[in-house]
N, C-alpha and C. Protein backbone atom coordinates (compact mmCIF):
# COMPACT_ATOMS: atom_id res chain seq x y z
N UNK A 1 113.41 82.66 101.08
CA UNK A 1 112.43 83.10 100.11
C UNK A 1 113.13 83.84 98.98
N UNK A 2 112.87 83.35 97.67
CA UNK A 2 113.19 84.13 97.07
C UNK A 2 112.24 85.28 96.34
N UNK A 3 112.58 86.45 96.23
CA UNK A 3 112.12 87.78 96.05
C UNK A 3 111.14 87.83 94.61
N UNK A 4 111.71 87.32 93.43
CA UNK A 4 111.35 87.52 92.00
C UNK A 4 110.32 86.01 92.02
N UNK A 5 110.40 85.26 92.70
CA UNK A 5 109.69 84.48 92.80
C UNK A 5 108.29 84.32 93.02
N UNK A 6 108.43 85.00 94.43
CA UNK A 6 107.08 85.05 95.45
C UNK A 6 106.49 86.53 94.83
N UNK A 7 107.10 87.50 93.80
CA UNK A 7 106.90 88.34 93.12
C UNK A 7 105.93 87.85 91.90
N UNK A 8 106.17 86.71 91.44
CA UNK A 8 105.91 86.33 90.22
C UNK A 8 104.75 85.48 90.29
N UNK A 9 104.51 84.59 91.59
CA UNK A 9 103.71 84.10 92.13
C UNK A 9 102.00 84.73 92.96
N UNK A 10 102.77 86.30 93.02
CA UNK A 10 101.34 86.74 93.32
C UNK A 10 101.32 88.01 92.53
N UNK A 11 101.73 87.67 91.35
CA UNK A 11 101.46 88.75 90.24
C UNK A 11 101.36 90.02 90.48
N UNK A 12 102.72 90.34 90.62
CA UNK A 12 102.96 91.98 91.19
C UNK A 12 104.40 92.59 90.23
N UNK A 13 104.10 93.57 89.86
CA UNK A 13 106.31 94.23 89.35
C UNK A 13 106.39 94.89 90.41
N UNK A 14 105.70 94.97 91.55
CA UNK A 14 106.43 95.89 92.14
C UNK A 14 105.49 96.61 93.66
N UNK A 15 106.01 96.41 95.00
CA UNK A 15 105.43 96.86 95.73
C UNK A 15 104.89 98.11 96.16
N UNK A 16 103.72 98.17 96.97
CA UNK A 16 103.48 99.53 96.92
C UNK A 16 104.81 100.50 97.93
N UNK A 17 104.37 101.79 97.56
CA UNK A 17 105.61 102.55 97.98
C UNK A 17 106.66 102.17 97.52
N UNK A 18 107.04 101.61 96.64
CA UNK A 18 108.37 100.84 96.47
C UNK A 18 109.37 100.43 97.29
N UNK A 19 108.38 99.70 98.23
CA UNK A 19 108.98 99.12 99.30
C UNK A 19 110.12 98.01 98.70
N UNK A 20 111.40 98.05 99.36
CA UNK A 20 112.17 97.03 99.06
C UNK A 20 111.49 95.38 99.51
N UNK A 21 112.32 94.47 98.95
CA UNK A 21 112.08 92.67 99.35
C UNK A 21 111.77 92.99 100.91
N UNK A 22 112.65 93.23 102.01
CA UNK A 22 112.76 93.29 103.39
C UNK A 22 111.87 94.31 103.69
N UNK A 23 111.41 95.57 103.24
CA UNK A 23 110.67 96.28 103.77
C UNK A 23 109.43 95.44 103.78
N UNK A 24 108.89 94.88 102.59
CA UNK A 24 107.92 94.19 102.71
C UNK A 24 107.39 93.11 104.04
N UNK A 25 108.66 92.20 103.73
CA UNK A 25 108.03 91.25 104.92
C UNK A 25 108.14 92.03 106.41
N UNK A 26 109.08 92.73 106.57
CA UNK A 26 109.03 93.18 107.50
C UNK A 26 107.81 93.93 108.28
N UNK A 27 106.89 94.81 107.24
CA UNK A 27 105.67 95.35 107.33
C UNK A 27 104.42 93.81 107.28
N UNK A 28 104.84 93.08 106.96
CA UNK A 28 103.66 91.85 106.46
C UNK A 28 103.87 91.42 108.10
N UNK A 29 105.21 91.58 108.33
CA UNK A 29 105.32 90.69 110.32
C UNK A 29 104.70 91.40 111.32
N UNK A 30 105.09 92.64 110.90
CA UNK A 30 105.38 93.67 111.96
C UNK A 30 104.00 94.56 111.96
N UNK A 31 103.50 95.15 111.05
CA UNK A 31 102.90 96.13 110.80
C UNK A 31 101.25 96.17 110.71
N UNK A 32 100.04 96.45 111.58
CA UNK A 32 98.89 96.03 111.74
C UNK A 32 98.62 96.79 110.42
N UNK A 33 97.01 96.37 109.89
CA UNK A 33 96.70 96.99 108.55
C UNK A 33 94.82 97.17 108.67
N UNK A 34 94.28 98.14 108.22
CA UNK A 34 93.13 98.08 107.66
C UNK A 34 93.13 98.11 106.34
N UNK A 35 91.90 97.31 106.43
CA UNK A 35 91.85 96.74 104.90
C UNK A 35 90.15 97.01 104.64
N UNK A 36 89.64 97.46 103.31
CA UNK A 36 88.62 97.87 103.27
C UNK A 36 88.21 96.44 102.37
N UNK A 37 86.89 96.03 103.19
CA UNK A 37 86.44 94.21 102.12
C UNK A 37 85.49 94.85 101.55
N UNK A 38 84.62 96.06 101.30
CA UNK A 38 83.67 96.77 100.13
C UNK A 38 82.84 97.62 100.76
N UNK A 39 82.71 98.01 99.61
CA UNK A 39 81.50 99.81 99.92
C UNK A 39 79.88 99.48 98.60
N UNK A 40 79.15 100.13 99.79
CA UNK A 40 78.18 99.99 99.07
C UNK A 40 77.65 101.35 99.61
N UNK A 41 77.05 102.09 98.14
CA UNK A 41 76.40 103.24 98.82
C UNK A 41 75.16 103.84 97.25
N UNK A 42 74.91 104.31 97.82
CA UNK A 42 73.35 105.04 96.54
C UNK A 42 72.95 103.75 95.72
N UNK A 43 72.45 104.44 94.85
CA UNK A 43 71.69 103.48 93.77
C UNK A 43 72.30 102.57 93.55
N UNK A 44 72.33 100.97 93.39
CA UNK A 44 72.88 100.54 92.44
C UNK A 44 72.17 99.41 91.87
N UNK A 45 70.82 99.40 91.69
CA UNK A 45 70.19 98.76 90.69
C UNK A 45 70.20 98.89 89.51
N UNK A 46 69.32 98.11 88.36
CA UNK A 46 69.61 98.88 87.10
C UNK A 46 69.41 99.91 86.50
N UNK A 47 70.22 100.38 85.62
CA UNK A 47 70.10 101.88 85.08
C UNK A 47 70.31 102.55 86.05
N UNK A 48 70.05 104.25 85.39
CA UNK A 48 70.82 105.19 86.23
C UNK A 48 69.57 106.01 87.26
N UNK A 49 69.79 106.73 87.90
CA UNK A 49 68.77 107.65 89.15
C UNK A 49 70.06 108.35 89.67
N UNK A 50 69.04 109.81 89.49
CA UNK A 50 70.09 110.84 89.98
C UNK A 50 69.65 111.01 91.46
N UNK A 51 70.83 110.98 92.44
CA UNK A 51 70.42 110.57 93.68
C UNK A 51 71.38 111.41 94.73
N UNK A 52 71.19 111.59 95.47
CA UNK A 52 72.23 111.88 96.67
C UNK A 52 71.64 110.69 97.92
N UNK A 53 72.88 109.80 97.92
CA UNK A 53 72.46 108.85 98.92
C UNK A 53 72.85 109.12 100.57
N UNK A 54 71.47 108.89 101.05
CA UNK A 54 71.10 108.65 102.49
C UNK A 54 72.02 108.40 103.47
N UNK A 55 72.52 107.06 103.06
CA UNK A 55 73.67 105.80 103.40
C UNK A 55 74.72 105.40 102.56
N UNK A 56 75.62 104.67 103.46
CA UNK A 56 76.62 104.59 102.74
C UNK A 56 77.09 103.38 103.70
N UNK A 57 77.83 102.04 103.49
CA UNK A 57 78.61 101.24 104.23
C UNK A 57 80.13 100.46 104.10
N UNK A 58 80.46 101.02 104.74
CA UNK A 58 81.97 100.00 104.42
C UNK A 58 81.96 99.12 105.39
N UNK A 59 82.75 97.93 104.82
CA UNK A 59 83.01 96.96 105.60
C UNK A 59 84.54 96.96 105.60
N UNK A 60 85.15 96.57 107.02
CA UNK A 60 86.63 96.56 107.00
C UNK A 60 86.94 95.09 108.01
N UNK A 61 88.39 95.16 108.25
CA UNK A 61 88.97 94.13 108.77
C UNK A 61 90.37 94.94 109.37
N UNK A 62 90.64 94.94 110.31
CA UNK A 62 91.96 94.92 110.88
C UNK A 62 92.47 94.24 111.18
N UNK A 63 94.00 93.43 110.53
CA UNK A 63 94.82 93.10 111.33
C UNK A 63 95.60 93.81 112.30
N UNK A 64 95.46 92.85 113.30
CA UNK A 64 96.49 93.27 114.64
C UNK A 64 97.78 92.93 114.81
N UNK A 65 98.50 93.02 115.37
CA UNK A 65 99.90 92.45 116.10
C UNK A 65 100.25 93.19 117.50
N UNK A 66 101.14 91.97 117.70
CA UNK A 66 101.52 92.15 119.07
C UNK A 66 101.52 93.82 120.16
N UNK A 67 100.61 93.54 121.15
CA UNK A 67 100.67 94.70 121.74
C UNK A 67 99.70 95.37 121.14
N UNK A 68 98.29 95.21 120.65
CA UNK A 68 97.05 95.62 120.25
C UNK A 68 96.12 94.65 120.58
N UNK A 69 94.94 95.45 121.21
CA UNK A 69 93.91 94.64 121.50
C UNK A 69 92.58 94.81 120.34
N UNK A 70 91.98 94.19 120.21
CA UNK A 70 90.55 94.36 119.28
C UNK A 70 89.81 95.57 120.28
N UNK A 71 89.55 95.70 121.20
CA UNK A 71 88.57 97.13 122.02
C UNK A 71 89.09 97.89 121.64
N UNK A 72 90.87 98.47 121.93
CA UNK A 72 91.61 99.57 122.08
C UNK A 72 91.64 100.01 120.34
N UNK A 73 91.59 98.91 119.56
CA UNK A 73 91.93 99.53 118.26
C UNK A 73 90.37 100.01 117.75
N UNK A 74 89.08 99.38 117.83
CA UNK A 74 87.83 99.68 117.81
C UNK A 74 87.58 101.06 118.11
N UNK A 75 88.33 101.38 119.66
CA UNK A 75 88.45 102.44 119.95
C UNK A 75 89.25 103.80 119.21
N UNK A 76 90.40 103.57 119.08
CA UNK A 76 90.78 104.13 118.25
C UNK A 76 90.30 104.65 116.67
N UNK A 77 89.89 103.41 116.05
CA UNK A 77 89.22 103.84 114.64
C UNK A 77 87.88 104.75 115.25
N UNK A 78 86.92 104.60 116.23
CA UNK A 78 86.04 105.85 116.83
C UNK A 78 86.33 107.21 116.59
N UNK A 79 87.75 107.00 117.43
CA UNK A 79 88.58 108.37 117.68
C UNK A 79 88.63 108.81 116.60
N UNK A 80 89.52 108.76 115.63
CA UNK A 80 89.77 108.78 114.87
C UNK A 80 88.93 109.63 113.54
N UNK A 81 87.67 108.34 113.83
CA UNK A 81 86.41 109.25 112.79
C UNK A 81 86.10 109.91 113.28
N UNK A 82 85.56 110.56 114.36
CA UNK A 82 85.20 111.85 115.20
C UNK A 82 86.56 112.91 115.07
N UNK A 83 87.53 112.74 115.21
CA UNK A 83 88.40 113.69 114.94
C UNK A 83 88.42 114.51 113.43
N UNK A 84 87.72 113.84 112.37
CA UNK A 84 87.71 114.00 111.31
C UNK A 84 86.49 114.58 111.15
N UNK A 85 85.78 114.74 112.06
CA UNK A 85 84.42 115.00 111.72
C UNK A 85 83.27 114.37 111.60
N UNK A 86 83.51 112.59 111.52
CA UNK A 86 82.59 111.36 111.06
C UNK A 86 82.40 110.78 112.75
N UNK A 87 81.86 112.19 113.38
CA UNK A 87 81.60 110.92 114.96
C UNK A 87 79.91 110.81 115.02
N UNK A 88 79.60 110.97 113.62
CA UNK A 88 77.92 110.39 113.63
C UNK A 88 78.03 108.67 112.70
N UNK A 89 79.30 108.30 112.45
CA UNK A 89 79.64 107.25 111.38
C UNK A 89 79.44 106.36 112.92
N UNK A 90 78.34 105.02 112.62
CA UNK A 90 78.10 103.89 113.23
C UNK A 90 79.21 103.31 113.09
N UNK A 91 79.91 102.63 113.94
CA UNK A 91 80.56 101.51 113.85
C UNK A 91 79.92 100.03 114.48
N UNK A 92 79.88 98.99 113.75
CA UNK A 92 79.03 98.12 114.18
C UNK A 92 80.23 96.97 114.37
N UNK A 93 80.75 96.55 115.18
CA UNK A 93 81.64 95.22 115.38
C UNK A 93 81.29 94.02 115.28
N UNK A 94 81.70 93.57 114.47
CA UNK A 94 80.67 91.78 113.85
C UNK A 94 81.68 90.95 114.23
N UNK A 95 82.87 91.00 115.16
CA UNK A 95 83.46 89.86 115.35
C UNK A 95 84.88 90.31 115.49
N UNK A 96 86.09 89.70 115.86
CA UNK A 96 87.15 90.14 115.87
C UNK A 96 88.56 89.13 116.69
N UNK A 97 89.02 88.99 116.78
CA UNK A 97 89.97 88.40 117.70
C UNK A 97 91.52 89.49 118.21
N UNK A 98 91.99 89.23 119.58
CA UNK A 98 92.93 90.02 119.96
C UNK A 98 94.27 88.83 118.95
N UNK A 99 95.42 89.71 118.92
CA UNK A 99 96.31 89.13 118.57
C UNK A 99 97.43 87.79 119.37
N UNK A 100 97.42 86.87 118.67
CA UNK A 100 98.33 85.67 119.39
C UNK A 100 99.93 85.45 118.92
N UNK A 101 100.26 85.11 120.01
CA UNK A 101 101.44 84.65 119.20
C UNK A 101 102.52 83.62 120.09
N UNK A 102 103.11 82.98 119.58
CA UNK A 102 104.20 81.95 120.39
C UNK A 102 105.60 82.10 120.38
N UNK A 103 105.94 81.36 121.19
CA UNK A 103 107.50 81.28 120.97
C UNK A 103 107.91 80.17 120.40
N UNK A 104 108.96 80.43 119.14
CA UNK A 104 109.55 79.27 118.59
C UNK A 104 110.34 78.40 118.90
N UNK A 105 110.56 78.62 120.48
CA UNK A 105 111.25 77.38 121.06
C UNK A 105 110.46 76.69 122.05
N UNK A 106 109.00 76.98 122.03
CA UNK A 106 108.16 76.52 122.96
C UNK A 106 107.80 74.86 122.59
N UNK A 107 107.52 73.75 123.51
CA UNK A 107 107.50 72.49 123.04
C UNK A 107 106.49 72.57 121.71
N UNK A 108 105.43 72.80 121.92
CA UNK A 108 104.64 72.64 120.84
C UNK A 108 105.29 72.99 119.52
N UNK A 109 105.56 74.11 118.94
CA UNK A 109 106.40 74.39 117.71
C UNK A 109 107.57 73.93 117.91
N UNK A 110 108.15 73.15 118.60
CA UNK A 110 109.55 72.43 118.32
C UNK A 110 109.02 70.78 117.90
N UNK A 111 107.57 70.38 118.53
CA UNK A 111 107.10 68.89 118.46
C UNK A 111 106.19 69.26 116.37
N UNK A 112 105.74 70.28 116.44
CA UNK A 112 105.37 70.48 115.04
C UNK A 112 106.13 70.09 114.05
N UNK A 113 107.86 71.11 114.66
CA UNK A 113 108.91 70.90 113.52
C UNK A 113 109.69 69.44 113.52
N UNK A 114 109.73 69.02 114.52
CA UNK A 114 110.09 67.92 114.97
C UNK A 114 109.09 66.46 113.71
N UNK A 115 107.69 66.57 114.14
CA UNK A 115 106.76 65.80 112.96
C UNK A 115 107.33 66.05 111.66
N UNK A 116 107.23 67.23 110.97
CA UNK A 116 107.31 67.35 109.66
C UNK A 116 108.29 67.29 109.19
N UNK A 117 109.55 67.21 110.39
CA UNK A 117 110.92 66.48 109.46
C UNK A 117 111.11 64.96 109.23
N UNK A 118 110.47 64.24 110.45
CA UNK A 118 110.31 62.90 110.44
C UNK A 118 109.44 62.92 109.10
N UNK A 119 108.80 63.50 108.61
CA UNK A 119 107.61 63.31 107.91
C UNK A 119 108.86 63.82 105.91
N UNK A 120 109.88 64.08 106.32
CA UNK A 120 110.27 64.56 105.05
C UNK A 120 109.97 66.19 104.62
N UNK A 121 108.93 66.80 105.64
CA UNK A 121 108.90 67.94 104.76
C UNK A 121 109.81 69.53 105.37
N UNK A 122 110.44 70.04 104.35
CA UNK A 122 111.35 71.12 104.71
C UNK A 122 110.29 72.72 105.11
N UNK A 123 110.37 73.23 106.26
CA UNK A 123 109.31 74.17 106.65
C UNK A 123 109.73 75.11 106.83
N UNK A 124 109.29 76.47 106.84
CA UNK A 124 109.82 77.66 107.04
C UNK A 124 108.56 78.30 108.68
N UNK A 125 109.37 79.04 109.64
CA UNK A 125 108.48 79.42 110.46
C UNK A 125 108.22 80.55 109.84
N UNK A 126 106.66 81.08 109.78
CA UNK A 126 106.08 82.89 110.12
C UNK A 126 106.39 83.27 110.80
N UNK A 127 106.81 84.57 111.47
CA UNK A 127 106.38 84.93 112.73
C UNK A 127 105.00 85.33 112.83
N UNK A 128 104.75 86.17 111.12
CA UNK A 128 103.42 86.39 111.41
C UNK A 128 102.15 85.86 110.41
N UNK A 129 101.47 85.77 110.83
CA UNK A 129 99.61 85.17 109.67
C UNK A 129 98.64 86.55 109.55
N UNK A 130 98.60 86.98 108.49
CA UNK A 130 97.58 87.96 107.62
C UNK A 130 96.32 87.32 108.01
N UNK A 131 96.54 85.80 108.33
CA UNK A 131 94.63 85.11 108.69
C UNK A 131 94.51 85.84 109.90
N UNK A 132 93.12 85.51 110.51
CA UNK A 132 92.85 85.25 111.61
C UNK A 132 92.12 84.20 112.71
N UNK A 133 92.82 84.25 113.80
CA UNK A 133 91.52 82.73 114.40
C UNK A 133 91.73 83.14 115.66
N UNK A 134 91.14 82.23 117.01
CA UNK A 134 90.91 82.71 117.99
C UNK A 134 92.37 82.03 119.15
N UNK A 135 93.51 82.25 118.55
CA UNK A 135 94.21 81.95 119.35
C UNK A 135 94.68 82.29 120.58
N UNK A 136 94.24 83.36 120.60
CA UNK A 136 94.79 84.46 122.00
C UNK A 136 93.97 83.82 123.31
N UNK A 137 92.77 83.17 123.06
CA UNK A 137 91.98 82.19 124.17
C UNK A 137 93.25 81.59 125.12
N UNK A 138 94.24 80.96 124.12
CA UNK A 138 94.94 79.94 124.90
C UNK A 138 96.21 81.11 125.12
N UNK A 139 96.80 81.97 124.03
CA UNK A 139 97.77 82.52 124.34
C UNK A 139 98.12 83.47 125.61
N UNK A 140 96.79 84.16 125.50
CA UNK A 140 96.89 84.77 126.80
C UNK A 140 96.16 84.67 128.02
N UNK A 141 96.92 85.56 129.00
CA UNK A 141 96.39 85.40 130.27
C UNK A 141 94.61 84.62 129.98
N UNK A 142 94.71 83.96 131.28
CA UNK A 142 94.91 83.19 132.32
C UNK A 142 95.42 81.91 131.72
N UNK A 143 95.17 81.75 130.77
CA UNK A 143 95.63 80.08 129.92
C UNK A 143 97.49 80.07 130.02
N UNK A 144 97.71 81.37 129.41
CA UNK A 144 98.76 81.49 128.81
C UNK A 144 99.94 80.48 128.36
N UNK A 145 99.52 79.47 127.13
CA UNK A 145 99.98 78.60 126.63
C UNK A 145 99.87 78.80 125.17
N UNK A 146 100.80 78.02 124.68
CA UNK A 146 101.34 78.26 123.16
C UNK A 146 100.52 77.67 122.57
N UNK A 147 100.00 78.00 121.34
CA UNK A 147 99.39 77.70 120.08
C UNK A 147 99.56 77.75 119.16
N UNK A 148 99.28 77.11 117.71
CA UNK A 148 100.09 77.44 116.37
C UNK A 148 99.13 76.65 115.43
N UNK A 149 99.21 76.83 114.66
CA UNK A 149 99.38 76.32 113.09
C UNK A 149 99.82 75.35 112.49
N UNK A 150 99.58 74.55 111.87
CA UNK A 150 100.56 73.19 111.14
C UNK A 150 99.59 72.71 110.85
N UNK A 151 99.82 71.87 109.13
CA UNK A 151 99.12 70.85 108.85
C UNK A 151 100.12 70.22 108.14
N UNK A 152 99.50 69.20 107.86
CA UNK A 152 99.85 67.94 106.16
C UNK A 152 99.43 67.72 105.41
N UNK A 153 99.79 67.36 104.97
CA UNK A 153 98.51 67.12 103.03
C UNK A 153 98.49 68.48 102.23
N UNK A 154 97.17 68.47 101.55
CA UNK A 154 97.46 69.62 100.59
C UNK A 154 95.95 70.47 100.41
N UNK A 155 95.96 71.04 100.77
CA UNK A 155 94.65 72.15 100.71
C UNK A 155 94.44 73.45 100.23
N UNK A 156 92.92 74.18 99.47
CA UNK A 156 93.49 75.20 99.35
C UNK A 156 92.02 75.83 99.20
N UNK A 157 92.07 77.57 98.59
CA UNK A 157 90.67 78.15 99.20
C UNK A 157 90.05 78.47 100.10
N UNK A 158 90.80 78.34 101.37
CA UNK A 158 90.14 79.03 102.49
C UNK A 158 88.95 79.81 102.24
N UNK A 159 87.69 79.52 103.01
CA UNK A 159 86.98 80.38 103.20
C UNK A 159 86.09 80.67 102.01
N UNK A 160 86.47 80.03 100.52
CA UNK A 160 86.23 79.97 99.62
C UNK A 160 85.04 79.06 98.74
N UNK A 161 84.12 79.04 98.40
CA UNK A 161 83.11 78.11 98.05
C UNK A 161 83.83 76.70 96.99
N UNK A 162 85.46 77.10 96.88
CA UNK A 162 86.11 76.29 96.03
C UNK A 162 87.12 75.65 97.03
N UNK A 163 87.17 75.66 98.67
CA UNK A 163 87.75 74.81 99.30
C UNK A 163 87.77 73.65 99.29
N UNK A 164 89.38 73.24 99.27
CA UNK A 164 89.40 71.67 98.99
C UNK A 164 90.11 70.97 99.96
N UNK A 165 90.95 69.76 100.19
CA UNK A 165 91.37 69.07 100.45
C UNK A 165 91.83 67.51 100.08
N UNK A 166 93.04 67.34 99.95
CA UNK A 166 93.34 66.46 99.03
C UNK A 166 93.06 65.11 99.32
N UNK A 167 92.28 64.10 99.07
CA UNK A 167 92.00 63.06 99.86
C UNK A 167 92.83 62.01 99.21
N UNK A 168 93.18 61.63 98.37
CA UNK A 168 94.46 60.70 97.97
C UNK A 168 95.16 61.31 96.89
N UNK A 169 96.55 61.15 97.06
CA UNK A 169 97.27 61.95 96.61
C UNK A 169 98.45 60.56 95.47
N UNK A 170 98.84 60.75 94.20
CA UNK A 170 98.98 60.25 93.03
C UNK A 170 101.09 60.64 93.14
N UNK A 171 101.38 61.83 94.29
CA UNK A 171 102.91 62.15 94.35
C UNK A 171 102.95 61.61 95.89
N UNK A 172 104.45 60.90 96.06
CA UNK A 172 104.67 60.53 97.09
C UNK A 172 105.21 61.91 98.19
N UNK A 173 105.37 63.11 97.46
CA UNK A 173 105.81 64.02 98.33
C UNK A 173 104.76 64.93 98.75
N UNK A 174 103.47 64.83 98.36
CA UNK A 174 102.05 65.36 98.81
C UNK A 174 101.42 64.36 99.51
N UNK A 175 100.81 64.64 100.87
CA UNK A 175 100.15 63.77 101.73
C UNK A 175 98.40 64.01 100.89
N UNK A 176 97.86 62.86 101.16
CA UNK A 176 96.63 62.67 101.46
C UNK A 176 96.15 62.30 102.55
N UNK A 177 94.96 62.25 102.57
CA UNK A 177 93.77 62.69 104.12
C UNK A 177 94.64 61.96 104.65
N UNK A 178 94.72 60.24 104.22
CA UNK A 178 95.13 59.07 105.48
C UNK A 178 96.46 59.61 105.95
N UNK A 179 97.53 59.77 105.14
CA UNK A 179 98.80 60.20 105.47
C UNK A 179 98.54 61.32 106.41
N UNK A 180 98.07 62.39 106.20
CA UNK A 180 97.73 63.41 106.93
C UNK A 180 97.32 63.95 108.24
N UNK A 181 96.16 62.55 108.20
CA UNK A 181 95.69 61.79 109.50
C UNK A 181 96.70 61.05 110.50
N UNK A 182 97.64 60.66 110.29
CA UNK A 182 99.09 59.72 110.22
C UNK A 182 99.99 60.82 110.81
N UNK A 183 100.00 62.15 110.23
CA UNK A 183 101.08 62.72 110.70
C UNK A 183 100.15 64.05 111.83
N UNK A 184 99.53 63.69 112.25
CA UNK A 184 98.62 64.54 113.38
C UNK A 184 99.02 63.44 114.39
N UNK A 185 98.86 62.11 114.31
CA UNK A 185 99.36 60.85 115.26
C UNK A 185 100.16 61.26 115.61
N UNK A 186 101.45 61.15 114.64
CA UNK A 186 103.02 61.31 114.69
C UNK A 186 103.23 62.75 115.86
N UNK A 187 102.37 63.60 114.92
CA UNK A 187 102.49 64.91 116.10
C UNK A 187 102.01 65.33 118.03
N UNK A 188 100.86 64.11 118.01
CA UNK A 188 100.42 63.97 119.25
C UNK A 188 101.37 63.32 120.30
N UNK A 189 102.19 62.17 119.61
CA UNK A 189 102.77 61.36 120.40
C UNK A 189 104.33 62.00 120.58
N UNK A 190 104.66 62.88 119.28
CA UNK A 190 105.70 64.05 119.64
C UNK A 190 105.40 64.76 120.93
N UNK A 191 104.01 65.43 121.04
CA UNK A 191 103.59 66.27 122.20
C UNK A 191 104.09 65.83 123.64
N UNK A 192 103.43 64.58 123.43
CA UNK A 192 103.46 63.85 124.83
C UNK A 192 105.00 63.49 124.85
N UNK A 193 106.13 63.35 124.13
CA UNK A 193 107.42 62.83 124.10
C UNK A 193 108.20 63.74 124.78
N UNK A 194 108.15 65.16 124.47
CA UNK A 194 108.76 66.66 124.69
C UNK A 194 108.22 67.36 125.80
N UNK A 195 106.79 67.31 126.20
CA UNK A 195 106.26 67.76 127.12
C UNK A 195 106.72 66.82 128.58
C-alpha cells in the first residue's frame, strides 16, 4: 500500500493524532472503535423554541476484534456510563455480531487465493474488516470453521440506496455478473480440490 495514495484517495492531509502510515493500519487491524452514527436531541423542527430537552439519543456501533464479545463490551459501555454518572442512560441493543476471524493458511483462503490468481487478479489479504457480518456462527465454537470474504466483478455502495453491481463489463480486467458467476465455479471446485 502506498501511504500518499490511499491518503489521497480518502481525502485526508493527515491522520488523527498524527498517527504515522503504520500506526494507522495497525489501529484499523488491531484496535476496536466506537463510533457515534447520530444524535438527535430537543427541538428540531422549524424555527427556533427555547427548550430544555426531555430526551436525547445517540446511536452508536462498535467494532470488535479478537478476544471481545458483543455482551461483555455492551456490558462494559453500561459500566462505564454509570461510572460517570449516566446509569439512568437506556441502552437499547438493536443487533450486533461477536468478532470472526481466520487463518490465512486455512484451505478456504488458500482455495480463494488460489481462484483469483487463476482468474488474473493480484490480491492483498486484511487481517482486519471495519464491516460487519455474522461470521463468528461458523468461526466459533461449536462450528469452529473458517470463513471469509472474496468476490469478482465490480461493485460498490454497500448498504447504500446507490448499490450497484456490474453486470457486463466493456474492460477485460473487470469481471461482469457472468464472469463473476464463473469464478465462484472456479472457487467451489478449488474447495472441493484442497479440502
Amino acid at each position: 500500500m502506498n501511504q500518499q495514495r490511499e491518503m489521497t484517495q480518502m481525502g485526508v492531509a493527515k491522520f488523527v493524532g498524527d498517527m504515522t502510515w503504520q500506526q494507522t493500519l495497525e489501529g484499523f487491524a488491531a484496535m476496536p472503535t466506537v463510533n457515534i452514527e447520530g444524535l438527535v436531541a430537543g427541538y428540531t423542527g422549524v424555527g427556533g423554541k427555547t427548550i430544555l430537552s426531555s430526551r436525547a439519543v445517540a446511536k452508536i456501533d462498535m467494532r470488535l476484534v479478537p478476544n471481545q464479545n458483543k455482551d461483555d463490551c455492551v456490558a462494559k459501555l453500561k459500566a462505564h456510563l454509570a461510572k460517570r454518572g449516566y446509569g439512568d442512560v437506556e441502552v437499547n441493543v438493536s443487533g450486533g455480531y461477536d468478532p470472526t476471524e481466520t487463518d490465512e493458511n486455512s484451505t478456504l483462503i488458500r482455495a480463494e487465493l488460489a481462484s483469483l490468481a487463476r482468474a488474473g487478479i493480484s490480491t492483498t489479504i486484511y487481517p482486519r474488516s471495519a464491516g460487519s457480518w455474522p461470521g463468528y456462527v461458523f468461526t466459533s465454537a461449536p462450528a469452529s470453521l473458517p470463513a471469509g470474504q472474496f468476490g469478482f466483478g465490480h461493485g460498490n455502495g454497500a448498504h447504500a440506496p446507490d448499490e450497484y453491481l456490474l453486470i457486463e463489463s466493456s474492460n477485460p480486467k473487470v469481471f461482469g455478473y457472468d464472469d463473476a458467476v464463473m469464478g465462484y465455479v472456479d472457487f467451489l471446485h478449488q474447495i472441493a480440490a484442497t479440502g
